[in-house]
N, C-alpha and C. Protein backbone atom coordinates (compact mmCIF):
# COMPACT_ATOMS: atom_id res chain seq x y z
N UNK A 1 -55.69 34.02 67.47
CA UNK A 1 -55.67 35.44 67.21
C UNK A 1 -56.80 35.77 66.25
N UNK A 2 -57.43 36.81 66.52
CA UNK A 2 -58.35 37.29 65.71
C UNK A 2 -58.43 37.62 64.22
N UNK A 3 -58.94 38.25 63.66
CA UNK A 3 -59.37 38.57 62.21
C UNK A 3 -58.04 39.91 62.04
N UNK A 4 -58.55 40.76 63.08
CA UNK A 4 -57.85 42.13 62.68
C UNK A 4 -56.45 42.31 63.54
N UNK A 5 -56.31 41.29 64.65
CA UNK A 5 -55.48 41.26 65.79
C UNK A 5 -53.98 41.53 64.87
N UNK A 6 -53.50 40.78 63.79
CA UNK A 6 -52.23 40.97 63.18
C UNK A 6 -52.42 41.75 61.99
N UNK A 7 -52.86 42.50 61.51
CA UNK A 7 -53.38 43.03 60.55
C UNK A 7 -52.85 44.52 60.95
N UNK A 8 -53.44 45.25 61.92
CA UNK A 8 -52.68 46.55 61.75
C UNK A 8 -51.32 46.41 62.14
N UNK A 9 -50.80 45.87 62.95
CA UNK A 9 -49.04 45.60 63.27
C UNK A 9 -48.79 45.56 61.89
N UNK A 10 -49.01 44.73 61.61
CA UNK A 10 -48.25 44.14 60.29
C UNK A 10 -47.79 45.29 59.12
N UNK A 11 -49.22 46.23 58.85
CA UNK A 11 -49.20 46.91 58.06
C UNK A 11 -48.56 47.75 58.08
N UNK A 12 -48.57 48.66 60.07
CA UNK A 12 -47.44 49.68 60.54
C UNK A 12 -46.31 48.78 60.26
N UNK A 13 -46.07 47.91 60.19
CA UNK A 13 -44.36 47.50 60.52
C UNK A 13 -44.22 47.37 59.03
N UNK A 14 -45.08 47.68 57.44
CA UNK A 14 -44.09 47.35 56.40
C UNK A 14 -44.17 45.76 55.64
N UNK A 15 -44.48 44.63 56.56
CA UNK A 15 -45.39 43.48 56.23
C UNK A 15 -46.67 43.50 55.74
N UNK A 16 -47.02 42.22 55.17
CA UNK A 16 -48.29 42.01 54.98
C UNK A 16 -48.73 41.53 56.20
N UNK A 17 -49.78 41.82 55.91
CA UNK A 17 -51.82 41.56 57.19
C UNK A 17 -51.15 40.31 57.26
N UNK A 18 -51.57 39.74 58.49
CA UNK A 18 -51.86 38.54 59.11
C UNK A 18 -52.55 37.50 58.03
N UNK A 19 -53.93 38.26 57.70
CA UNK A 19 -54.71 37.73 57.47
C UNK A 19 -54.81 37.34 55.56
N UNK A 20 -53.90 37.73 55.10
CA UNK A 20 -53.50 37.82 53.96
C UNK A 20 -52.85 36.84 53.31
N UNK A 21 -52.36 35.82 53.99
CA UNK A 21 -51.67 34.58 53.53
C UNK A 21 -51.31 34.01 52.58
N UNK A 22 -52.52 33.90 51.75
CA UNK A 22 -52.39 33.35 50.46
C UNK A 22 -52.84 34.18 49.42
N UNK A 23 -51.72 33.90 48.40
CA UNK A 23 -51.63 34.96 47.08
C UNK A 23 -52.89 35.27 46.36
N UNK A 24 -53.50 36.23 46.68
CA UNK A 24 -54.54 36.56 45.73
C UNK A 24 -54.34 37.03 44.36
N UNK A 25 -53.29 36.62 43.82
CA UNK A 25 -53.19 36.48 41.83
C UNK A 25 -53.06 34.89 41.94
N UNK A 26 -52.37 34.17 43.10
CA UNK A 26 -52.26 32.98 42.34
C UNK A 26 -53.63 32.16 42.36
N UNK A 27 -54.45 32.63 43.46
CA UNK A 27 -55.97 32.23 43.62
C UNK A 27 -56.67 32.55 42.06
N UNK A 28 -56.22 33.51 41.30
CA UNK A 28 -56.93 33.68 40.35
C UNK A 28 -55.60 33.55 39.10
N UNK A 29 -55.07 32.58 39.31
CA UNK A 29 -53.74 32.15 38.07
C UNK A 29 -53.39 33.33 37.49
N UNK A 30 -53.12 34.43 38.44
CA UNK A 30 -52.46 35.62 37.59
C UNK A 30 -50.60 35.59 38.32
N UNK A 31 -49.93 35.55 37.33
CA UNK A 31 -48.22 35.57 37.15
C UNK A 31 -48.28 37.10 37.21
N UNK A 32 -47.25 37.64 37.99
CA UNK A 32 -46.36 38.85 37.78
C UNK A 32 -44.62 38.92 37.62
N UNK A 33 -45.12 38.07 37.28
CA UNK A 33 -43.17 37.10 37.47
C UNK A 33 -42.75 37.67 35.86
N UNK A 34 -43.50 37.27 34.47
CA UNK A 34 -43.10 37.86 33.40
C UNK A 34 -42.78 39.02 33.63
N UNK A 35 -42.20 39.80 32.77
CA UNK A 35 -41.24 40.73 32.62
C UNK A 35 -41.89 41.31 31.17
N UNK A 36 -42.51 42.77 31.12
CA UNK A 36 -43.11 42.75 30.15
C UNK A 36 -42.69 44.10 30.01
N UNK A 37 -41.88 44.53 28.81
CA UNK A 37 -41.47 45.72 28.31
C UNK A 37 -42.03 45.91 27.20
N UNK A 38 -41.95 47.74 27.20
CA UNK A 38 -42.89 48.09 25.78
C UNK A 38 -44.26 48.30 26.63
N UNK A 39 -45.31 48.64 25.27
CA UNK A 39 -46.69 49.53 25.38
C UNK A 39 -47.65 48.20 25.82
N UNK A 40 -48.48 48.20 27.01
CA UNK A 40 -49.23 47.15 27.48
C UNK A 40 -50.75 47.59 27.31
N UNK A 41 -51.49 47.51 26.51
CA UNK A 41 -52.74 47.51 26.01
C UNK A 41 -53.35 47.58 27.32
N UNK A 42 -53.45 46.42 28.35
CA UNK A 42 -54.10 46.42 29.45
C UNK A 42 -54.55 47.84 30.70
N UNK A 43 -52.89 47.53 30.63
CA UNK A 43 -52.43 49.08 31.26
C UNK A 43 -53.20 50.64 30.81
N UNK A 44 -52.97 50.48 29.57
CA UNK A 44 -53.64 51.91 29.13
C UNK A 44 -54.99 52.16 29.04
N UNK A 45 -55.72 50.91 28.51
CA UNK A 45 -56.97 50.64 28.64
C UNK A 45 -57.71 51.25 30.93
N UNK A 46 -56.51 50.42 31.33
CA UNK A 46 -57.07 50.77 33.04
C UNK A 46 -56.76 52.08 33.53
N UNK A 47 -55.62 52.67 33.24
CA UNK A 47 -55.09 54.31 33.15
C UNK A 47 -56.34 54.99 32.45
N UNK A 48 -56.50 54.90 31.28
CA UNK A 48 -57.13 55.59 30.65
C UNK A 48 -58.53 55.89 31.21
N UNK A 49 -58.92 54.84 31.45
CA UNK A 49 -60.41 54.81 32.54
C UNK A 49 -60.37 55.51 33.45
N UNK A 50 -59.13 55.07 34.23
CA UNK A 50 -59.26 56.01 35.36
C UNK A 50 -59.11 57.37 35.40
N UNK A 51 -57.91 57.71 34.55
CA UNK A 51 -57.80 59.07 34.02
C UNK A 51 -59.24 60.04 33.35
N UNK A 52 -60.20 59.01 33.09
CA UNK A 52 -61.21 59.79 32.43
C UNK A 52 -62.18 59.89 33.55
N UNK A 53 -62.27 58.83 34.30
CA UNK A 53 -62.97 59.06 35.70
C UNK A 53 -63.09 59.99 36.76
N UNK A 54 -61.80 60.42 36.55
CA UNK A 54 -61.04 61.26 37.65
C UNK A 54 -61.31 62.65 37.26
N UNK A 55 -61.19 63.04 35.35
CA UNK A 55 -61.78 64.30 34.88
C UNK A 55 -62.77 64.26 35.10
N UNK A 56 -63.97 63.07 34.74
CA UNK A 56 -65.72 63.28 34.88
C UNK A 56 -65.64 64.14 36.03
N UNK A 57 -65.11 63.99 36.95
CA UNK A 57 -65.56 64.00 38.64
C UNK A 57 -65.00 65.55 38.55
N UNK A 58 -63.96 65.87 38.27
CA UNK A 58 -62.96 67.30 38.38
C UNK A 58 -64.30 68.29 37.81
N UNK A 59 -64.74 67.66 36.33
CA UNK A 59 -65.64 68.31 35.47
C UNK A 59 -67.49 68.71 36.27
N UNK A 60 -67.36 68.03 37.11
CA UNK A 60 -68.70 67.48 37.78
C UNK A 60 -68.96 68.97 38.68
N UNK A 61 -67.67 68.38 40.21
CA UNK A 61 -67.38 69.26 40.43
C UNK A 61 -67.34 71.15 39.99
N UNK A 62 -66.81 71.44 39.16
CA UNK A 62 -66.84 72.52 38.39
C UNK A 62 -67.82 73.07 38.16
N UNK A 63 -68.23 72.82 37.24
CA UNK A 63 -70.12 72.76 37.23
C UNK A 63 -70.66 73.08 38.49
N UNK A 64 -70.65 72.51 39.04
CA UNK A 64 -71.27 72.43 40.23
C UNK A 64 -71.27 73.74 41.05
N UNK A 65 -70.24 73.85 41.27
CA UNK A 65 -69.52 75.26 41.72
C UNK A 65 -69.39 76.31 40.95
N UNK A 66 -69.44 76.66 39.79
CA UNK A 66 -69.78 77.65 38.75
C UNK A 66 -70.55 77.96 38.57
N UNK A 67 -72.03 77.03 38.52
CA UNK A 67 -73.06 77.43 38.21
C UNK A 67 -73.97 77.72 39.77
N UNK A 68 -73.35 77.26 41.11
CA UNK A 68 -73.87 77.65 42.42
C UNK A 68 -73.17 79.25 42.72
N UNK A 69 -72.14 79.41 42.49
CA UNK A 69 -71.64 81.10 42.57
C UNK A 69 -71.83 81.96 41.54
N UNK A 70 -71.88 81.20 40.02
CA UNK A 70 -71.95 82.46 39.01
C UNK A 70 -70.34 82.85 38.78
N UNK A 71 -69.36 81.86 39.11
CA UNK A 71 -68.23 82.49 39.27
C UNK A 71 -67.32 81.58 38.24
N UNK A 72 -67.30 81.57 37.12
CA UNK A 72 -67.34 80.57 36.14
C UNK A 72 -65.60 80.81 36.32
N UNK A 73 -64.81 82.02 35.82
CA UNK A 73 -63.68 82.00 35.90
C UNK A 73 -62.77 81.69 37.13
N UNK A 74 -63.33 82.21 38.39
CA UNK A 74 -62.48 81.43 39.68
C UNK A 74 -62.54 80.35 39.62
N UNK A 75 -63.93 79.53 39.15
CA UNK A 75 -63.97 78.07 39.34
C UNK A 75 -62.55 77.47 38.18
N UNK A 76 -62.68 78.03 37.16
CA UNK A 76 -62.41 77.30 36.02
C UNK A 76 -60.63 77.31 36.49
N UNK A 77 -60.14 79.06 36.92
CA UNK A 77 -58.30 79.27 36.90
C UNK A 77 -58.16 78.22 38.14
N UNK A 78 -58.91 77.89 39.04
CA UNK A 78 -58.60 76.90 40.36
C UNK A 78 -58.42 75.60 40.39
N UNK A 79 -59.65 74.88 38.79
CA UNK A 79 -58.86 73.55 38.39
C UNK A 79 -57.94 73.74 37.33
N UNK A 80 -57.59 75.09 36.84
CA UNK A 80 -56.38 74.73 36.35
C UNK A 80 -54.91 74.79 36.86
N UNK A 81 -55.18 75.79 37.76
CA UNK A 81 -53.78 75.93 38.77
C UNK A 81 -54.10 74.19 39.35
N UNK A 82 -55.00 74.05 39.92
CA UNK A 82 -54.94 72.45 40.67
C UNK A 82 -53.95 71.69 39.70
N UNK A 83 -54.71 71.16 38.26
CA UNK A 83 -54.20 70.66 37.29
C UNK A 83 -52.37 70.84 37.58
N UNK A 84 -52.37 72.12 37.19
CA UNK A 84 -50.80 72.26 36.95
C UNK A 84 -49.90 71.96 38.23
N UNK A 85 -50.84 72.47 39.55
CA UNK A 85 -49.78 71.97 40.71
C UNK A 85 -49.66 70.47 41.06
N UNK A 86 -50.59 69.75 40.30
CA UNK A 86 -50.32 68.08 40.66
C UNK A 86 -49.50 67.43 39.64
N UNK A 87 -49.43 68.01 38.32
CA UNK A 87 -48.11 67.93 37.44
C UNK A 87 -47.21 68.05 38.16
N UNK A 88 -46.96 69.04 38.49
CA UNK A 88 -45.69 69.91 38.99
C UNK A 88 -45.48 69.13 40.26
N UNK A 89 -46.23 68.59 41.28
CA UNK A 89 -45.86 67.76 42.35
C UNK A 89 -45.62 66.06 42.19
N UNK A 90 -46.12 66.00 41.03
CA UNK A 90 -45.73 64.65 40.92
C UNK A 90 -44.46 64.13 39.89
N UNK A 91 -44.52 65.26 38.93
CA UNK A 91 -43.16 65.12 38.89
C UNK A 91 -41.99 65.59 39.81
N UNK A 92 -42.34 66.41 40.74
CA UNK A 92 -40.50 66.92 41.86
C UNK A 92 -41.22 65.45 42.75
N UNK A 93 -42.07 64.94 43.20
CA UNK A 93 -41.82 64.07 43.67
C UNK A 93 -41.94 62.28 43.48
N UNK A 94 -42.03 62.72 42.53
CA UNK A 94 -41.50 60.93 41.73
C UNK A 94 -40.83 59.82 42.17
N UNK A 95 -39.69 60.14 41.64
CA UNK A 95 -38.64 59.70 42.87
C UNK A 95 -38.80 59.03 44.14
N UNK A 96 -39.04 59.96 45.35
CA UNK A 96 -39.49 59.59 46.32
C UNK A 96 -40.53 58.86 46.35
N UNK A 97 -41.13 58.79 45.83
CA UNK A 97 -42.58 58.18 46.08
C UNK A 97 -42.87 56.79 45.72
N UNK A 98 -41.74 56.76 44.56
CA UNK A 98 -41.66 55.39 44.17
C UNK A 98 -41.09 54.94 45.36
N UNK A 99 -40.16 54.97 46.09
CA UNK A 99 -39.93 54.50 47.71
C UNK A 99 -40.45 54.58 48.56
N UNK A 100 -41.71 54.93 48.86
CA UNK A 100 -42.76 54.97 49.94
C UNK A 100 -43.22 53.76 49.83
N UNK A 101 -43.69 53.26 51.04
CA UNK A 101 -44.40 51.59 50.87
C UNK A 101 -45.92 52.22 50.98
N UNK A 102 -46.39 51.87 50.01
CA UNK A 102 -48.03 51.99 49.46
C UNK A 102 -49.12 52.23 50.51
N UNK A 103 -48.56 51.32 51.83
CA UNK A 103 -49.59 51.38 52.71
C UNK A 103 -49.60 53.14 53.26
N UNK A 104 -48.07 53.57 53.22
CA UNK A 104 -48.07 54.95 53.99
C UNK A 104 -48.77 55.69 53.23
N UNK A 105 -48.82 55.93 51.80
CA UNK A 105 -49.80 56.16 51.02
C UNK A 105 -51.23 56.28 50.69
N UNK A 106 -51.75 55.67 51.34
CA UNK A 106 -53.06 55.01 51.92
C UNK A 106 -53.52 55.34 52.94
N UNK A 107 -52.57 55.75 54.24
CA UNK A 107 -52.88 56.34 55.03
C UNK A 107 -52.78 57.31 55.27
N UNK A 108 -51.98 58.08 54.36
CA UNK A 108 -52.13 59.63 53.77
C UNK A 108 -53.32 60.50 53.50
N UNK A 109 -53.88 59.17 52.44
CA UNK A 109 -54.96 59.55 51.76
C UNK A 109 -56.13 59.52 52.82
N UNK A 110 -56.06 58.31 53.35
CA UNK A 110 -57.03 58.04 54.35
C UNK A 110 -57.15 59.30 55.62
N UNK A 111 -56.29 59.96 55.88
CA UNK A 111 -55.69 61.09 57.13
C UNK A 111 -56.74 62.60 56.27
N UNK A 112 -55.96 62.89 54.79
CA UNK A 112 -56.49 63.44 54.14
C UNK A 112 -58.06 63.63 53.69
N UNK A 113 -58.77 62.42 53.30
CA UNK A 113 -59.99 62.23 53.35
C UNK A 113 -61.02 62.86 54.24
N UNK A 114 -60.10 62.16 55.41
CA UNK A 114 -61.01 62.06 56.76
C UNK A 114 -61.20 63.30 57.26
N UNK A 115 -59.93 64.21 57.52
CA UNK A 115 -59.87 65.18 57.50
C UNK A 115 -60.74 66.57 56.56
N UNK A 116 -60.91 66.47 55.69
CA UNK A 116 -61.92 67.18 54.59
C UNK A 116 -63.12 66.76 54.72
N UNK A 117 -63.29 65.68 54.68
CA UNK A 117 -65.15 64.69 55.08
C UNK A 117 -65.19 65.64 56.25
N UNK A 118 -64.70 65.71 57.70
CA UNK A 118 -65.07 66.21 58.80
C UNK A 118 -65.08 67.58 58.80
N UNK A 119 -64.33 68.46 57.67
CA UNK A 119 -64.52 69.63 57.83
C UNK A 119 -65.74 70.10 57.00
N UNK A 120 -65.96 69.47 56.01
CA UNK A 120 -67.41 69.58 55.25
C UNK A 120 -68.49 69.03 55.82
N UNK A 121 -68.05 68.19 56.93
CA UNK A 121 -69.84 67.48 57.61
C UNK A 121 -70.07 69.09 58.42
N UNK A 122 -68.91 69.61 59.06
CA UNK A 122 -69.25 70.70 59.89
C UNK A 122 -70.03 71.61 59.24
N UNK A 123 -69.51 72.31 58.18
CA UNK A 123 -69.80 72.83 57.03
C UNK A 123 -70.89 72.87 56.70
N UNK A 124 -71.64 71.47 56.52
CA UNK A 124 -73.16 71.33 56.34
C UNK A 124 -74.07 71.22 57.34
N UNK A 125 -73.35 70.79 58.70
CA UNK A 125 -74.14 70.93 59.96
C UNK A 125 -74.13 72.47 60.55
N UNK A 126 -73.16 73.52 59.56
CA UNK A 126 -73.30 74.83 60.01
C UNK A 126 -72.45 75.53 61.33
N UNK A 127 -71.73 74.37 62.01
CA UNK A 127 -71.04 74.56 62.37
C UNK A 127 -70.06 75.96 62.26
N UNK A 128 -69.63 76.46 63.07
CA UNK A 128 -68.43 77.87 62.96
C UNK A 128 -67.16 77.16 63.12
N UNK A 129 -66.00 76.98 62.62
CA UNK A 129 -65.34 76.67 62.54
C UNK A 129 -64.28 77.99 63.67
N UNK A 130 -63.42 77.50 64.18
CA UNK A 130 -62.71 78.69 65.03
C UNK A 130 -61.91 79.72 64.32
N UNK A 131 -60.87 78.71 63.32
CA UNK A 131 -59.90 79.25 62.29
C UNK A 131 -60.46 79.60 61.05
N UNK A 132 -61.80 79.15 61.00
CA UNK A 132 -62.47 79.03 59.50
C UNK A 132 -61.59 78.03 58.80
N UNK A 133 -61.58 78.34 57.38
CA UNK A 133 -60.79 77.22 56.70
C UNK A 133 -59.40 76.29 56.75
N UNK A 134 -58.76 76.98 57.86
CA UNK A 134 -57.68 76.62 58.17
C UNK A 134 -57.60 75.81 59.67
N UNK A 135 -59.39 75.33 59.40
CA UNK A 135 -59.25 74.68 60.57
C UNK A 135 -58.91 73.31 59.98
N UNK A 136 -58.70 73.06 58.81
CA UNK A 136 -58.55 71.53 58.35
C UNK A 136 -57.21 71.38 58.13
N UNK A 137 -56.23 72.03 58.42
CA UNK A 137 -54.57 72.33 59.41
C UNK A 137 -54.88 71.33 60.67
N UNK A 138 -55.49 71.89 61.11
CA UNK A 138 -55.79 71.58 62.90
C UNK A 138 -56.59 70.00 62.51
N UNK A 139 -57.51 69.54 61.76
CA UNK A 139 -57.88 68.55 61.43
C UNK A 139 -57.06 67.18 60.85
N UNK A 140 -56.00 67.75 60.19
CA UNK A 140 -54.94 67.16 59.52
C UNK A 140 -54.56 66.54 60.52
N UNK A 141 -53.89 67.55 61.78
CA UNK A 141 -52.80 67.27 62.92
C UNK A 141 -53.31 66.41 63.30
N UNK A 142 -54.57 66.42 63.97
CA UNK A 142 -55.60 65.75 64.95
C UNK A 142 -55.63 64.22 64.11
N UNK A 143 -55.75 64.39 62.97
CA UNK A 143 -55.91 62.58 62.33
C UNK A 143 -54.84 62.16 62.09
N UNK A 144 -53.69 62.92 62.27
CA UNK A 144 -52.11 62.35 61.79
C UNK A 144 -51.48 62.09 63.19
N UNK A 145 -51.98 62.63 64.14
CA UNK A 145 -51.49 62.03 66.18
C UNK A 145 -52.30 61.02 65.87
N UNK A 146 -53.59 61.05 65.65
CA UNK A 146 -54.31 59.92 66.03
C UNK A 146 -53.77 58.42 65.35
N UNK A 147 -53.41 58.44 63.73
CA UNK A 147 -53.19 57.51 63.27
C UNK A 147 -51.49 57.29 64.11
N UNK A 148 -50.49 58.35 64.06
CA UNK A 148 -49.39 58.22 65.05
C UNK A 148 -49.32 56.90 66.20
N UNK A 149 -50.46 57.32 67.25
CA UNK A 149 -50.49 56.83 67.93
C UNK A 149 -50.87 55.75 68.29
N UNK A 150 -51.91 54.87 67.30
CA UNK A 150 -52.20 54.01 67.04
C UNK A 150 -51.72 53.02 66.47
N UNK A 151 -50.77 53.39 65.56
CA UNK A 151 -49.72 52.87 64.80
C UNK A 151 -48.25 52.22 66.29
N UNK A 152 -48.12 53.42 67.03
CA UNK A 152 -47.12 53.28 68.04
C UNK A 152 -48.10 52.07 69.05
N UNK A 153 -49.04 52.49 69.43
CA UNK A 153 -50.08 51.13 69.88
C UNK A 153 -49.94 49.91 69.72
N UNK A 154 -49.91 49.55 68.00
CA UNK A 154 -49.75 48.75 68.01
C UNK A 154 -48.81 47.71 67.65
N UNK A 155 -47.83 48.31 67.32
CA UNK A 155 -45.99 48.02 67.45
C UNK A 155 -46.38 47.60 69.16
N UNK A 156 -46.39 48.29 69.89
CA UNK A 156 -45.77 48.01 71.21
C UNK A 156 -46.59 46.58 71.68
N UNK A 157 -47.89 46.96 71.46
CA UNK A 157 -49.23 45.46 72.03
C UNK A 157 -48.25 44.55 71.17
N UNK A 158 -47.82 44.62 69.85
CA UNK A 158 -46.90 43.31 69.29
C UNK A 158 -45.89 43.12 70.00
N UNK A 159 -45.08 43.62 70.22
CA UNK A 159 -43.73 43.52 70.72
C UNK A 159 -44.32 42.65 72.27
N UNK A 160 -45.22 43.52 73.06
CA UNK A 160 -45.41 42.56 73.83
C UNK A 160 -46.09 40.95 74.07
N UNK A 161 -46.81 41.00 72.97
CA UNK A 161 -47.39 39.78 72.80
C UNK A 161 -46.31 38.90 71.91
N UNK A 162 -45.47 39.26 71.70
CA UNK A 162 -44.34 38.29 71.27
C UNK A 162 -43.41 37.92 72.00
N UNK A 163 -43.19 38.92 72.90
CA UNK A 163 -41.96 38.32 74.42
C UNK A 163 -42.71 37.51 75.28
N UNK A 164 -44.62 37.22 75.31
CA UNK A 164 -45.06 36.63 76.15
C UNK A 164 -44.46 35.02 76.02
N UNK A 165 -44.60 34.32 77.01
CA UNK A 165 -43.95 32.59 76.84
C UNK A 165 -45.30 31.88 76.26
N UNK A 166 -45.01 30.86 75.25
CA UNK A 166 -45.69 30.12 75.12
C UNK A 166 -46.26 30.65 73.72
């Protein structure tokens, strides 16, 4: 079997990749087995980075768009409503989310991405959009059948390559 042949099954079904076998912490003698309560230096140090990464970019952005419209206050109330609605969504959905398996997560993001990349390549290729901005609704759908179906793809190619004999 190939490189990628068990790799997407695996991932739709909730398993690890095929191709994944061996523990990549124990390849590099990292334990997750301790049990470590209380404030973890490590942790905050990697949060914190990222958290500041994530403003550079918000801040970048902004700029960017403030000083291309002249529109300093729409730009500015839009990352703050943003700000407050990803508070506000990540705490009502907490909970849940901690029960999502990571990969669906990933392919959220990945659905999401893809979806916005393709409505901004149009965007810059000048493209007319039919709905205008609400064509990335219709973009969403289109990458969320597609991953759908691919996902159902390849459940079934498994299922059958596992009843084969031999």
């Amino acid at each position: 079997m190939g490189l990628g042949q068990k790799s997407g099954t695996a991932q739709a079904s909730g398993r690890r990749a095929g191709w994944l076998d061996d523990d990549p912490l124990a390849a590099e003698a990292i334990s997750l087995e301790t049990e470590q309560r209380g404030f973890s230096t490590a942790n905050f140090i990697v949060m914190t980075k990222s958290a500041a990464l994530e403003a550079f970019e918000i801040a970048v952005i902004a700029i960017t768009l403030g000083t291309a419209s002249n529109a300093w206050r729409e730009v500015l109330g839009a990352v703050g409503v943003a700000g407050v609605g990803s508070v506000v969504l990540v705490v009502a959905l907490h909970a849940y989310l901690l029960k999502v398996p990571d990969v669906f997560i990933k392919l959220g993001t990945g659905i999401l991405l893809s979806a916005l990349g393709t409505f901004w390549l149009g965007e810059g290729l000048g493209w007319d959009w039919p709905l205008g901005d609400w064509a990335i609704l219709g973009l969403l759908g289109l990458f969320s059948l597609i991953a759908a179906l691919s996902i159902f793809w390849l459940r079934r190619r498994d299922q059958e390559t596992a009843s084969l004999p031999g």
